[in-house]
PDB file of N, CA and C in Angstrom:
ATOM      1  N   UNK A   1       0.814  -1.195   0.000  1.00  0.00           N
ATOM      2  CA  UNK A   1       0.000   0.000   0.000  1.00  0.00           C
ATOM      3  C   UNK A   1       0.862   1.265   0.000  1.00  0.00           C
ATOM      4  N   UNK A   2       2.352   0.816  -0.116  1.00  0.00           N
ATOM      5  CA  UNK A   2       2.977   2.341   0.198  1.00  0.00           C
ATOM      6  C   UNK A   2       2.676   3.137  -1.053  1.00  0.00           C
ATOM      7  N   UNK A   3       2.714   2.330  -2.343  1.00  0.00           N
ATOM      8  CA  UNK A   3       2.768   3.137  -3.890  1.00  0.00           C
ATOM      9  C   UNK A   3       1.002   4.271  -3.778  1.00  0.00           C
ATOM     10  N   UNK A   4       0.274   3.589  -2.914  1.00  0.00           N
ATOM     11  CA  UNK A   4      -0.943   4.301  -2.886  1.00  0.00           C
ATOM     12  C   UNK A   4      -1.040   5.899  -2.363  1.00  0.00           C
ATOM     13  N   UNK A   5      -2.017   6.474  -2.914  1.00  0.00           N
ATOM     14  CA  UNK A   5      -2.210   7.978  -2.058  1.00  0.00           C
ATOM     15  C   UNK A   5      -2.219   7.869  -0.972  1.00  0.00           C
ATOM     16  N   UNK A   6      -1.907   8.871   0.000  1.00  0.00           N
ATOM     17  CA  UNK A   6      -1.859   8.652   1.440  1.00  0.00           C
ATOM     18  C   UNK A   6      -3.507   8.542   2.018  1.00  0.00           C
ATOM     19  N   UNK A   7      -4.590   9.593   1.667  1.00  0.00           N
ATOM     20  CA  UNK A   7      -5.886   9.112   1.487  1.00  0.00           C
ATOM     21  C   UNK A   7      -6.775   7.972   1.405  1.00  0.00           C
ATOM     22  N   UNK A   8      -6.009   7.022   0.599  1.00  0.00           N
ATOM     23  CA  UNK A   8      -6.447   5.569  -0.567  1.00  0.00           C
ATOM     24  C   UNK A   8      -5.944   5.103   0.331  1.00  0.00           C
ATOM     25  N   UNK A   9      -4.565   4.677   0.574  1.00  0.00           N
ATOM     26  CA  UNK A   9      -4.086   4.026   2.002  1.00  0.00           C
ATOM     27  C   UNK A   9      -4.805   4.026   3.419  1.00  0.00           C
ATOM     28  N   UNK A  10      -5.356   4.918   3.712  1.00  0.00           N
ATOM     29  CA  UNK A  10      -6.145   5.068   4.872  1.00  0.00           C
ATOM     30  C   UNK A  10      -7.467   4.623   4.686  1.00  0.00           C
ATOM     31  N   UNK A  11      -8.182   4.907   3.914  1.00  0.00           N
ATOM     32  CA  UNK A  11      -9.504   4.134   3.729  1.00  0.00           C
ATOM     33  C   UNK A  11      -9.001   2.657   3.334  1.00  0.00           C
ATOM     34  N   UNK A  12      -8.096   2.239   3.012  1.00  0.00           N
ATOM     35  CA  UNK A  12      -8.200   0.466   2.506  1.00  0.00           C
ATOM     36  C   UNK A  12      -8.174  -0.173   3.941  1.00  0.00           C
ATOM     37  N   UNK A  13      -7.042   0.583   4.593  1.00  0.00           N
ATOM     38  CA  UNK A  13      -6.647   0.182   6.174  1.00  0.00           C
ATOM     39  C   UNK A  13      -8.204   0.235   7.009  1.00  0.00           C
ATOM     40  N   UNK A  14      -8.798   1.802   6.882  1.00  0.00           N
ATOM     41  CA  UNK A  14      -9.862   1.210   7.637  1.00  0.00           C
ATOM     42  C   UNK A  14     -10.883   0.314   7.595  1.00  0.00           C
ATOM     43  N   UNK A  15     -11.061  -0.039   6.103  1.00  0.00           N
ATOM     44  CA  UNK A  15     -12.225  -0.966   5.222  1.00  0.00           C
ATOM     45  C   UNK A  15     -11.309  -2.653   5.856  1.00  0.00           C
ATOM     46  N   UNK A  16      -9.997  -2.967   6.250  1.00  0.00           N
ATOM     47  CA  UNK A  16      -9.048  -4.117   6.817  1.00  0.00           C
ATOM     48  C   UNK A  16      -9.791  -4.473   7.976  1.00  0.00           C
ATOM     49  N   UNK A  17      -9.384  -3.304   8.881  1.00  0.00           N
ATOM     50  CA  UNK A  17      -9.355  -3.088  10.057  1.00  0.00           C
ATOM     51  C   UNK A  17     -10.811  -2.894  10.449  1.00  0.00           C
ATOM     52  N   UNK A  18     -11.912  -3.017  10.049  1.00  0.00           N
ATOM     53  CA  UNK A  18     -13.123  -2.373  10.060  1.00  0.00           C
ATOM     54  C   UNK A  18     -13.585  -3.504  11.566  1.00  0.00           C
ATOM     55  N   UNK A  19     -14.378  -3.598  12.542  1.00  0.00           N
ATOM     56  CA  UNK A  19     -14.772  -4.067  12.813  1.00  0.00           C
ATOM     57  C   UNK A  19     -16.108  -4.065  13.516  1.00  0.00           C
ATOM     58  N   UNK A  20     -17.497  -4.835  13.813  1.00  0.00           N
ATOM     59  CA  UNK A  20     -18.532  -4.748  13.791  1.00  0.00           C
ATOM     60  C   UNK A  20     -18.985  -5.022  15.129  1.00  0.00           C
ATOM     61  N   UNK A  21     -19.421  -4.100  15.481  1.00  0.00           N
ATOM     62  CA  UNK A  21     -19.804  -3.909  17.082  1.00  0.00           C
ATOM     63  C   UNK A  21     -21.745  -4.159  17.154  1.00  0.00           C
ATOM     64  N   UNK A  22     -21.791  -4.685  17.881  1.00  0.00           N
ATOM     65  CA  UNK A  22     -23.489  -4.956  17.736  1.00  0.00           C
ATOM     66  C   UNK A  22     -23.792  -3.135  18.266  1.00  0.00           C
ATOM     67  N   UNK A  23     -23.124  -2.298  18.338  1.00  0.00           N
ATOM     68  CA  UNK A  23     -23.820  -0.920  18.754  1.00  0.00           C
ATOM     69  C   UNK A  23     -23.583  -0.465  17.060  1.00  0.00           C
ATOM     70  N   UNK A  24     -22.412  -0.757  16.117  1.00  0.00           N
ATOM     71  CA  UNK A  24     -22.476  -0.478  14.930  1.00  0.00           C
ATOM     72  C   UNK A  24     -23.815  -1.136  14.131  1.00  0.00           C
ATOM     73  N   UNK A  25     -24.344  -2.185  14.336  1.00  0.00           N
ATOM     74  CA  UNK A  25     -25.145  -3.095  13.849  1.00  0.00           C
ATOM     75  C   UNK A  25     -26.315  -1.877  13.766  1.00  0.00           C
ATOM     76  N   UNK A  26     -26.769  -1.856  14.883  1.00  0.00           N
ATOM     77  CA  UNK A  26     -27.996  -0.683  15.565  1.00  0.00           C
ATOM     78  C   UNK A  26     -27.716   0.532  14.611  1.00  0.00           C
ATOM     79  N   UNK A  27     -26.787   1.011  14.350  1.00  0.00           N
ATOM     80  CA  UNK A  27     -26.761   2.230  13.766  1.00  0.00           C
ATOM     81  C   UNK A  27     -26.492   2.459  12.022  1.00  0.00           C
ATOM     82  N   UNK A  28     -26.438   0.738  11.631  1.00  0.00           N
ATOM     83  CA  UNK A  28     -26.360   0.245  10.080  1.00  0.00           C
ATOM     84  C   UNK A  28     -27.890  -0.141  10.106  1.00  0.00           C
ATOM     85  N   UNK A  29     -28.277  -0.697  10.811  1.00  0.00           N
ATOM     86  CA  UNK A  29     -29.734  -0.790  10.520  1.00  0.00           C
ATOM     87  C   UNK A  29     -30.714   0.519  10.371  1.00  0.00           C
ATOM     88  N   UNK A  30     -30.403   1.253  11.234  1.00  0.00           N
ATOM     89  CA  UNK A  30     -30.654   2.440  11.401  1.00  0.00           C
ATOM     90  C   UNK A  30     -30.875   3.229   9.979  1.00  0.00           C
ATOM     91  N   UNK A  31     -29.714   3.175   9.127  1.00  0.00           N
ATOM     92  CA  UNK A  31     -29.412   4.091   8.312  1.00  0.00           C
ATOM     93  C   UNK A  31     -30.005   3.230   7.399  1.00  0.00           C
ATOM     94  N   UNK A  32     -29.935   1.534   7.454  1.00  0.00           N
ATOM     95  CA  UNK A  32     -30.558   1.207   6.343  1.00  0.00           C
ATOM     96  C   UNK A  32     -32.009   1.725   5.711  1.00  0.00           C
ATOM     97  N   UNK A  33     -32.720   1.660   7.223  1.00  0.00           N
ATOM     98  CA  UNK A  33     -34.068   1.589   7.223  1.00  0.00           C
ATOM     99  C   UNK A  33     -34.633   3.032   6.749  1.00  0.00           C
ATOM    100  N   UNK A  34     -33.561   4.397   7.187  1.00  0.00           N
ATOM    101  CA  UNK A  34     -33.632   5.598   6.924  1.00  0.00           C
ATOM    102  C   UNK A  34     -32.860   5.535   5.755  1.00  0.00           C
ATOM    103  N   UNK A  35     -32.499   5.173   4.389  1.00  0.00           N
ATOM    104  CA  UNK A  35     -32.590   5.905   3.255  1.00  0.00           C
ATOM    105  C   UNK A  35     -33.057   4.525   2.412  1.00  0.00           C
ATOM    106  N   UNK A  36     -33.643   3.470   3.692  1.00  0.00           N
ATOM    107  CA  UNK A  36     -34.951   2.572   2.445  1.00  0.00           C
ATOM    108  C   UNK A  36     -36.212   3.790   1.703  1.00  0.00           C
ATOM    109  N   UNK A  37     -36.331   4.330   2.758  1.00  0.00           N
ATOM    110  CA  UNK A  37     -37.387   4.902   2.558  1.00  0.00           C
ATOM    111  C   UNK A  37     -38.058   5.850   1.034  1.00  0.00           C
ATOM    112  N   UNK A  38     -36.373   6.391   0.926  1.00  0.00           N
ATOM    113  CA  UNK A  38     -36.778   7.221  -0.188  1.00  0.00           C
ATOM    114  C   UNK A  38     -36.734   5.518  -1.349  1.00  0.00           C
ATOM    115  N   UNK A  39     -36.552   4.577  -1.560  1.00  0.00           N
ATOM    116  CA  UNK A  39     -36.887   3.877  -2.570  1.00  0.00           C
ATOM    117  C   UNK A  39     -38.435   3.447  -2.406  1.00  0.00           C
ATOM    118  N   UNK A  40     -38.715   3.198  -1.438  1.00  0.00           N
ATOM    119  CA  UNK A  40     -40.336   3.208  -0.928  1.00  0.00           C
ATOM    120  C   UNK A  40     -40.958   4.367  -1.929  1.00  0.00           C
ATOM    121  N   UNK A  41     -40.413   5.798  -1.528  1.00  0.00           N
ATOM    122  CA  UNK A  41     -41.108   6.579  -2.134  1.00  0.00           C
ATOM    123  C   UNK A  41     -41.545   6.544  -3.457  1.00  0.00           C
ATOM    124  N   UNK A  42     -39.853   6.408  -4.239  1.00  0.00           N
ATOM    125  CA  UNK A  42     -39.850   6.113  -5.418  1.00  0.00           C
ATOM    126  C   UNK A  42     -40.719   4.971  -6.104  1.00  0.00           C
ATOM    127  N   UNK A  43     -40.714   4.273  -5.334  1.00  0.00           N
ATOM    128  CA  UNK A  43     -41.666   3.220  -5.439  1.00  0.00           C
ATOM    129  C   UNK A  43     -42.947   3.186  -6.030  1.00  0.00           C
ATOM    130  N   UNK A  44     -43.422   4.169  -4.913  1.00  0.00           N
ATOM    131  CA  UNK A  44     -45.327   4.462  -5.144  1.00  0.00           C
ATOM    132  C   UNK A  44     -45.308   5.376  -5.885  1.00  0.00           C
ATOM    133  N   UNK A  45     -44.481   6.354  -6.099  1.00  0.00           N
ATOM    134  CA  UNK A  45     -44.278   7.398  -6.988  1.00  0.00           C
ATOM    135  C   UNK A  45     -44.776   7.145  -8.354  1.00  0.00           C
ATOM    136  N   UNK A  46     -43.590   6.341  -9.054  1.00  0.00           N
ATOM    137  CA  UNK A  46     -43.713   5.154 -10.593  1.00  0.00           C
ATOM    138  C   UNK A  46     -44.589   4.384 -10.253  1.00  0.00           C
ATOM    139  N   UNK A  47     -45.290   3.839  -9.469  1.00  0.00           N
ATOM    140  CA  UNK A  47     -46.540   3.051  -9.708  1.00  0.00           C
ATOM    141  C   UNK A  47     -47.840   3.925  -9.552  1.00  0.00           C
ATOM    142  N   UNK A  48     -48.164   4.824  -8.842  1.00  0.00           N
ATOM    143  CA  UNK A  48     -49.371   5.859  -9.033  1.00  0.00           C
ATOM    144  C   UNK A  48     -48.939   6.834 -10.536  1.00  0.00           C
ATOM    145  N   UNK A  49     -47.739   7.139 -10.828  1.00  0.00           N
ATOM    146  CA  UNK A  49     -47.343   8.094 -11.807  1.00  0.00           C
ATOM    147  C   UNK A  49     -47.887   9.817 -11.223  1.00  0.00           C
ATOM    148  N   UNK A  50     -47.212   9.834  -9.924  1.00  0.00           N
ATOM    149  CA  UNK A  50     -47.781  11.266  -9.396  1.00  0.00           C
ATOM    150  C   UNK A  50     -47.233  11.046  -8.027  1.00  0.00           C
ATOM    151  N   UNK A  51     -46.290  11.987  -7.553  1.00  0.00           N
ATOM    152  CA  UNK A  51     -45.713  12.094  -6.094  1.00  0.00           C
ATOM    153  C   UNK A  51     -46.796  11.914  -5.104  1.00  0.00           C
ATOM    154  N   UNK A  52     -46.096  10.682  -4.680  1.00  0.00           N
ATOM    155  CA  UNK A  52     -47.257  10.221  -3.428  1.00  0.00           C
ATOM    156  C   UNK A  52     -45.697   9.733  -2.427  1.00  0.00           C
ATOM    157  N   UNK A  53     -46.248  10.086  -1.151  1.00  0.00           N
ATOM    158  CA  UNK A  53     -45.655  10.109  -0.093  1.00  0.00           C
ATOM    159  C   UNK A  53     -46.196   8.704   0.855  1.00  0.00           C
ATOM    160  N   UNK A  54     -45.881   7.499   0.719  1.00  0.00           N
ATOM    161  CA  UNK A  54     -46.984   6.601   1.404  1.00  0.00           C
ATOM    162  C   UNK A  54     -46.458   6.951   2.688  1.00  0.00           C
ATOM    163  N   UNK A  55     -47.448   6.123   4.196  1.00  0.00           N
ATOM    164  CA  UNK A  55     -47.547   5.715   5.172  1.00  0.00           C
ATOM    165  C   UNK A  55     -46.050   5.244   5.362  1.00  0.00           C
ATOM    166  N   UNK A  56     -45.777   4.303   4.883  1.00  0.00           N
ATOM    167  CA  UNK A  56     -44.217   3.368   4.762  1.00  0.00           C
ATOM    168  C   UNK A  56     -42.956   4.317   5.244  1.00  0.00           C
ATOM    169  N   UNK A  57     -43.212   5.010   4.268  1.00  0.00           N
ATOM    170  CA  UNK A  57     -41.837   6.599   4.426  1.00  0.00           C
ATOM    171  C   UNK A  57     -41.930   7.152   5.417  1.00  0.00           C
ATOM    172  N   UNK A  58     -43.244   7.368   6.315  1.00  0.00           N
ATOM    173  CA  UNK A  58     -43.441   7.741   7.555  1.00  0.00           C
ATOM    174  C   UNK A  58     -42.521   6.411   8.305  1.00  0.00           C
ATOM    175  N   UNK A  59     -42.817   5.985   8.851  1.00  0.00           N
ATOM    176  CA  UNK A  59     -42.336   4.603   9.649  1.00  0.00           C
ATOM    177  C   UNK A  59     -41.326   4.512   9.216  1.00  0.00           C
ATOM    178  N   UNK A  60     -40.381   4.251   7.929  1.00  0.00           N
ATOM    179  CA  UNK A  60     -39.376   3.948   8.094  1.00  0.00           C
ATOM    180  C   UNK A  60     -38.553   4.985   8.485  1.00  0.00           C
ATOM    181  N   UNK A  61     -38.738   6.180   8.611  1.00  0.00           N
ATOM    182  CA  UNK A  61     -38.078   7.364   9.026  1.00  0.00           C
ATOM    183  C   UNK A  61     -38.129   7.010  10.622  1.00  0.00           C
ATOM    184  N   UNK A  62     -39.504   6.539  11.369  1.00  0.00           N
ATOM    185  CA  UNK A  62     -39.669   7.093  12.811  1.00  0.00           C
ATOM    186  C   UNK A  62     -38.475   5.912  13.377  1.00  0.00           C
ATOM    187  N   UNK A  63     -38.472   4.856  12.562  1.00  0.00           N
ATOM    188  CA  UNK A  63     -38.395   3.739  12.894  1.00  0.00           C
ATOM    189  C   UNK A  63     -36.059   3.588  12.699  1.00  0.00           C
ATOM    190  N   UNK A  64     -35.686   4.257  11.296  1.00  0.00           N
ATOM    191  CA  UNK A  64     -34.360   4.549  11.273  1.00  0.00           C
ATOM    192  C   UNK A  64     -33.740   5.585  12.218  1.00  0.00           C
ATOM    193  N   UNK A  65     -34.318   6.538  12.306  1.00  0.00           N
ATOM    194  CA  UNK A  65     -34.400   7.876  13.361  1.00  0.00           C
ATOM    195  C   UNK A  65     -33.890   7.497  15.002  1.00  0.00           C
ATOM    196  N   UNK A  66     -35.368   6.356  15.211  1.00  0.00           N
ATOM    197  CA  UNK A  66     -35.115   5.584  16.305  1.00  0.00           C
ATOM    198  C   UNK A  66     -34.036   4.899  16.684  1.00  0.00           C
ATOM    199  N   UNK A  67     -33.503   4.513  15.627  1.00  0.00           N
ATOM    200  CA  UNK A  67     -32.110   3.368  15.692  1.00  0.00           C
ATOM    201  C   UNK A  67     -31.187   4.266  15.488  1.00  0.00           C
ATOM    202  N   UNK A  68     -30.882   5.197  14.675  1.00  0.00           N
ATOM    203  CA  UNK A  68     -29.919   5.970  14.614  1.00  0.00           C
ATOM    204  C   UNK A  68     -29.594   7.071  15.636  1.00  0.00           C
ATOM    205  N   UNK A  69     -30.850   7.364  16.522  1.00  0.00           N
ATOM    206  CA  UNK A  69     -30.526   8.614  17.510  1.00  0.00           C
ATOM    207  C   UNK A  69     -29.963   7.754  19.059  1.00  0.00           C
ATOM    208  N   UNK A  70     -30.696   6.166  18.796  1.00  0.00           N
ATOM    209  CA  UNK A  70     -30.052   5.145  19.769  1.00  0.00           C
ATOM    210  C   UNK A  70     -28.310   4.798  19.838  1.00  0.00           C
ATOM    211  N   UNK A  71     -27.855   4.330  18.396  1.00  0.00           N
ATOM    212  CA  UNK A  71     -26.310   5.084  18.425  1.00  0.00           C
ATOM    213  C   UNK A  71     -25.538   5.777  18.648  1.00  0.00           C
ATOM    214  N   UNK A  72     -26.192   6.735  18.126  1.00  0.00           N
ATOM    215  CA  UNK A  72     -25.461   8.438  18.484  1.00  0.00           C
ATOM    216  C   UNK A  72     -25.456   8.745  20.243  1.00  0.00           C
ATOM    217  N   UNK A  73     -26.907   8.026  20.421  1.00  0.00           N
ATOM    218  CA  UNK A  73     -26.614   8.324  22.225  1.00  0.00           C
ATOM    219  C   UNK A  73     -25.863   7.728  22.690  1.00  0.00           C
ATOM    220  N   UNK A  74     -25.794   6.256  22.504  1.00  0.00           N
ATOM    221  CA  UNK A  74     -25.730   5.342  23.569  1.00  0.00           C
ATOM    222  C   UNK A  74     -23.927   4.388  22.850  1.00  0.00           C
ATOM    223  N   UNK A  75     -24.253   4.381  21.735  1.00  0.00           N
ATOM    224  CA  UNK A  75     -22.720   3.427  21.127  1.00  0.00           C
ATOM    225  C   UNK A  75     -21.989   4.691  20.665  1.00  0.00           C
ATOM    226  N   UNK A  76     -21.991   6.071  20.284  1.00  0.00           N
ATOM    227  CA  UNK A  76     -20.921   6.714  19.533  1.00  0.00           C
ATOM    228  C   UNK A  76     -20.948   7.641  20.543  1.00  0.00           C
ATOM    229  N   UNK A  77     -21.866   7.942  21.325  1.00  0.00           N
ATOM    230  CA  UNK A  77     -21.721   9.670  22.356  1.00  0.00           C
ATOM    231  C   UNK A  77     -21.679  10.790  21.190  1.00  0.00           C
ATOM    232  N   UNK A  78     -22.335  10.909  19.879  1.00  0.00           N
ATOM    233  CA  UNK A  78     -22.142  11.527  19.244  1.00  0.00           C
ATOM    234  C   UNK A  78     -22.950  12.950  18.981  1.00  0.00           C
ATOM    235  N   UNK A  79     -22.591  14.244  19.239  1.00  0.00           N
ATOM    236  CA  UNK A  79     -23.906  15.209  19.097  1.00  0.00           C
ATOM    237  C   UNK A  79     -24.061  16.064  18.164  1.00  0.00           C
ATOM    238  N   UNK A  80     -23.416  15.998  17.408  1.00  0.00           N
ATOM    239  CA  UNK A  80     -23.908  15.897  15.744  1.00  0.00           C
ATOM    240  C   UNK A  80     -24.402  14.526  15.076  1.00  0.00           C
ATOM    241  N   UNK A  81     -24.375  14.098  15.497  1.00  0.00           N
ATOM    242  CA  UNK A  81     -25.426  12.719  15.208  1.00  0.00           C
ATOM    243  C   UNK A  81     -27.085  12.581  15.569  1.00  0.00           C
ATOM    244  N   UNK A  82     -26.946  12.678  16.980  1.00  0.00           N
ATOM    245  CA  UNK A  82     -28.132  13.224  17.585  1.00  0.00           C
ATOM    246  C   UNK A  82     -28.282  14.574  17.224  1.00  0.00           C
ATOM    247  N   UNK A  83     -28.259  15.423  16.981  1.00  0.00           N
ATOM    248  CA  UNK A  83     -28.667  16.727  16.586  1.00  0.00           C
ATOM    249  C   UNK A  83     -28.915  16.602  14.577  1.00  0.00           C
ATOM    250  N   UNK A  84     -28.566  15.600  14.213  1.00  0.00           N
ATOM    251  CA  UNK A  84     -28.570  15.898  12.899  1.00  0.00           C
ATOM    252  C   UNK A  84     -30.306  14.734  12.376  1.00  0.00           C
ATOM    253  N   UNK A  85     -30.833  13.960  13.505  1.00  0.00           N
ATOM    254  CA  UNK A  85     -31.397  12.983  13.894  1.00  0.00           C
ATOM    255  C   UNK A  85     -32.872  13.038  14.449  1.00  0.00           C
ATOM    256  N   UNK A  86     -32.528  13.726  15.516  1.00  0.00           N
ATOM    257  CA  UNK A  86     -33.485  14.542  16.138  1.00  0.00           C
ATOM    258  C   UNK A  86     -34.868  15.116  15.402  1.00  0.00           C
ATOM    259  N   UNK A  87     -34.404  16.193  15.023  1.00  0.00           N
ATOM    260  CA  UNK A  87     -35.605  16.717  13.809  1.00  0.00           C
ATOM    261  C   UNK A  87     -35.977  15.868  13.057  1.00  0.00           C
ATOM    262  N   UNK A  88     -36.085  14.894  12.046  1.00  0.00           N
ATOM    263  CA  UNK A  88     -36.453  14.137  11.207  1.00  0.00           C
ATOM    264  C   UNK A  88     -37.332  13.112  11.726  1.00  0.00           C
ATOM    265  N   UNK A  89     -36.559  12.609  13.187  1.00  0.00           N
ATOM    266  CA  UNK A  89     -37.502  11.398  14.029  1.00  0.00           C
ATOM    267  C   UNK A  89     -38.764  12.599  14.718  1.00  0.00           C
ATOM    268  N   UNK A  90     -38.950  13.736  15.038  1.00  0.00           N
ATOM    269  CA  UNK A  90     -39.940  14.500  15.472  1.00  0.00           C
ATOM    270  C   UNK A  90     -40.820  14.626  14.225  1.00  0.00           C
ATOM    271  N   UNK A  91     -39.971  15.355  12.885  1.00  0.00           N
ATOM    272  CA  UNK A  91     -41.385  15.304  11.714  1.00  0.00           C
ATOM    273  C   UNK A  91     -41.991  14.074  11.739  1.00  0.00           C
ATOM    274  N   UNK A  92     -41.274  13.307  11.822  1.00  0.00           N
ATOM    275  CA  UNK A  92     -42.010  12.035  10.905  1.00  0.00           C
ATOM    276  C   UNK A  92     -43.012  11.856  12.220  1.00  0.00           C
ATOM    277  N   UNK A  93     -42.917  11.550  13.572  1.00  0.00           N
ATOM    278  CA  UNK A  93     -43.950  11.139  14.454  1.00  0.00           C
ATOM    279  C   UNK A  93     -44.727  11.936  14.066  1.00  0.00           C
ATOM    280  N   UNK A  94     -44.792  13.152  14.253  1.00  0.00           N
ATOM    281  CA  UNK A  94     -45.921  14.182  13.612  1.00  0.00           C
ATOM    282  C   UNK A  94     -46.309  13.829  12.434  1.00  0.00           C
ATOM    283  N   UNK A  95     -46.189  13.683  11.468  1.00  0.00           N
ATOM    284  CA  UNK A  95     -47.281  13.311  10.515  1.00  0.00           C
ATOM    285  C   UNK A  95     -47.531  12.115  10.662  1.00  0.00           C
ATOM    286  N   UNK A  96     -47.044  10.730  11.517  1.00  0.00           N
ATOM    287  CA  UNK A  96     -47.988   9.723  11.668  1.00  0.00           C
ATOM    288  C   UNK A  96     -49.218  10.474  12.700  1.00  0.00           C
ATOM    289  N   UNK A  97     -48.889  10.779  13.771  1.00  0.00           N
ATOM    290  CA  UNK A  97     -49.764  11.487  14.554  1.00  0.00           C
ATOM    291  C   UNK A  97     -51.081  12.026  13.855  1.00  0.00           C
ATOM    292  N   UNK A  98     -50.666  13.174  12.830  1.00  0.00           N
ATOM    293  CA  UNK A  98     -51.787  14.311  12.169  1.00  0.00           C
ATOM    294  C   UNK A  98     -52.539  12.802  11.238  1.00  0.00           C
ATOM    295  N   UNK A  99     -51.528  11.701  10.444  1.00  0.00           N
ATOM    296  CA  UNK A  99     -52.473  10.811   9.285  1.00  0.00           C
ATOM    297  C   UNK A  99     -53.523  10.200  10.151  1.00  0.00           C
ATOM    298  N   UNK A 100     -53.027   9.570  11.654  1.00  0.00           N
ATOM    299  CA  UNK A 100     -53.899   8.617  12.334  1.00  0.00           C
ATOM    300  C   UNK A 100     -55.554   9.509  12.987  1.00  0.00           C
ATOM    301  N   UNK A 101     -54.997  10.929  13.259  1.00  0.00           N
ATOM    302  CA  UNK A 101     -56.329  11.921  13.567  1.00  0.00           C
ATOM    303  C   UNK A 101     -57.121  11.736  12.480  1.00  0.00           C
ATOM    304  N   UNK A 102     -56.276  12.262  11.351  1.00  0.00           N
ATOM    305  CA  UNK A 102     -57.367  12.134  10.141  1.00  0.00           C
ATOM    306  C   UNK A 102     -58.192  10.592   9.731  1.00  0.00           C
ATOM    307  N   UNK A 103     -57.346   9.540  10.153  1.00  0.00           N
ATOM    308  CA  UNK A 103     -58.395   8.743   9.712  1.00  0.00           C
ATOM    309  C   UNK A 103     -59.411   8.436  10.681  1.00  0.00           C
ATOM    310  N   UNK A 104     -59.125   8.209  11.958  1.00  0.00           N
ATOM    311  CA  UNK A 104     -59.880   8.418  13.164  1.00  0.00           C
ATOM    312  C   UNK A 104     -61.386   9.499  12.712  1.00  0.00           C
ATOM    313  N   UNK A 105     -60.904  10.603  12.450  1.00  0.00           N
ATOM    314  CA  UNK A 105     -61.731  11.453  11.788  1.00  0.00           C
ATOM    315  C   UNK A 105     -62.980  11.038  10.424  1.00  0.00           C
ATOM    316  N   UNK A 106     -62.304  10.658   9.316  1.00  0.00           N
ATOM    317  CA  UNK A 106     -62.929   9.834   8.848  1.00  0.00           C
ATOM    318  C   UNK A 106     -63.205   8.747   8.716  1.00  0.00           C
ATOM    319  N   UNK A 107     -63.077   8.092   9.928  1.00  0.00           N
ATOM    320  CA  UNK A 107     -63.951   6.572  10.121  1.00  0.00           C
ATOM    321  C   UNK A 107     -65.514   6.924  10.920  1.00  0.00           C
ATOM    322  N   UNK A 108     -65.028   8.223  11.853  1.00  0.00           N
ATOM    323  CA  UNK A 108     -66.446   8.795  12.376  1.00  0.00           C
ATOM    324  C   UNK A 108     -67.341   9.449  11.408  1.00  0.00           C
ATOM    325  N   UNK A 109     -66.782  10.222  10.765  1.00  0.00           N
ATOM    326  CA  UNK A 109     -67.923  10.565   9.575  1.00  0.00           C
ATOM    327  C   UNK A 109     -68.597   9.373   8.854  1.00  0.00           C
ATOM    328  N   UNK A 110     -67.677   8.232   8.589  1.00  0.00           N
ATOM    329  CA  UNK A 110     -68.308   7.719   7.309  1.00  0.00           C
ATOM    330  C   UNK A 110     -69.424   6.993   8.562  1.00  0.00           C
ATOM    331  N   UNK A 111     -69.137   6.577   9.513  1.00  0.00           N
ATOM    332  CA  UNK A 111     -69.703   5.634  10.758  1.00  0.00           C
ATOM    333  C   UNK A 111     -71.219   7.057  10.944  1.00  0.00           C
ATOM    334  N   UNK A 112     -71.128   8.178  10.800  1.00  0.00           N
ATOM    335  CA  UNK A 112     -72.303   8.753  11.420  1.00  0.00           C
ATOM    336  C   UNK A 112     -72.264   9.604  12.437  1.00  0.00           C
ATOM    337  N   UNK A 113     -71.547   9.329  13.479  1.00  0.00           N
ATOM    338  CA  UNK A 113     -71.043   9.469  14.384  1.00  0.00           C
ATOM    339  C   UNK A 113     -71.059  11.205  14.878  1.00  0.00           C
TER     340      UNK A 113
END
């Protein structure tokens, strides 16, 4: 590795040396689950043919958010992690919150109620 950039050398070493901590696990799942989401989107997007935001993208946000702000607290001590985390796991509960009023809402209308 000496002929390599000093840069290129350091990322091969850490990609060697890498090793997997079940608190890393938590915070790969994390991230998985938080940028599944935008393929979710994309998803319903090309199949309605018109930006639609499903339910799914909610949850997998509250749900990566969750795992990722659990890292940052608890396996990295990190506060740009948690601060970068934070906001995104608050929108997203909020609009599950506001979707579940609304249907609550219209299950009583259609019910009579």
């Amino acid at each position: 590795m000496e002929h390599l950039p000093l840069h290129l050398s350091h990322i091969i070493h850490a990609l060697l040396t890498y090793e997997l901590t079940p608190w890393k696990v938590v915070g790969l799942t994390g991230m998985a689950l938080f940028t599944s989401r935008w393929f979710v989107q994309m998803y319903y997007t090309r199949k309605q043919r018109r930006v639609v935001v499903p339910m799914a993208f909610w949850w997998l946000s509250v749900c990566g958010s969750a795992l990722l702000l659990t890292y940052f607290i608890f396996g990295k001590n990190d506060s740009v992690g948690i601060l970068s985390n934070t906001f995104p796991a608050f929108v997203s509960a909020y609009n599950l919150v506001v979707h579940s009023r609304d249907m609550r809402g219209r299950a009583r209308a259609q019910s009579g109620s």
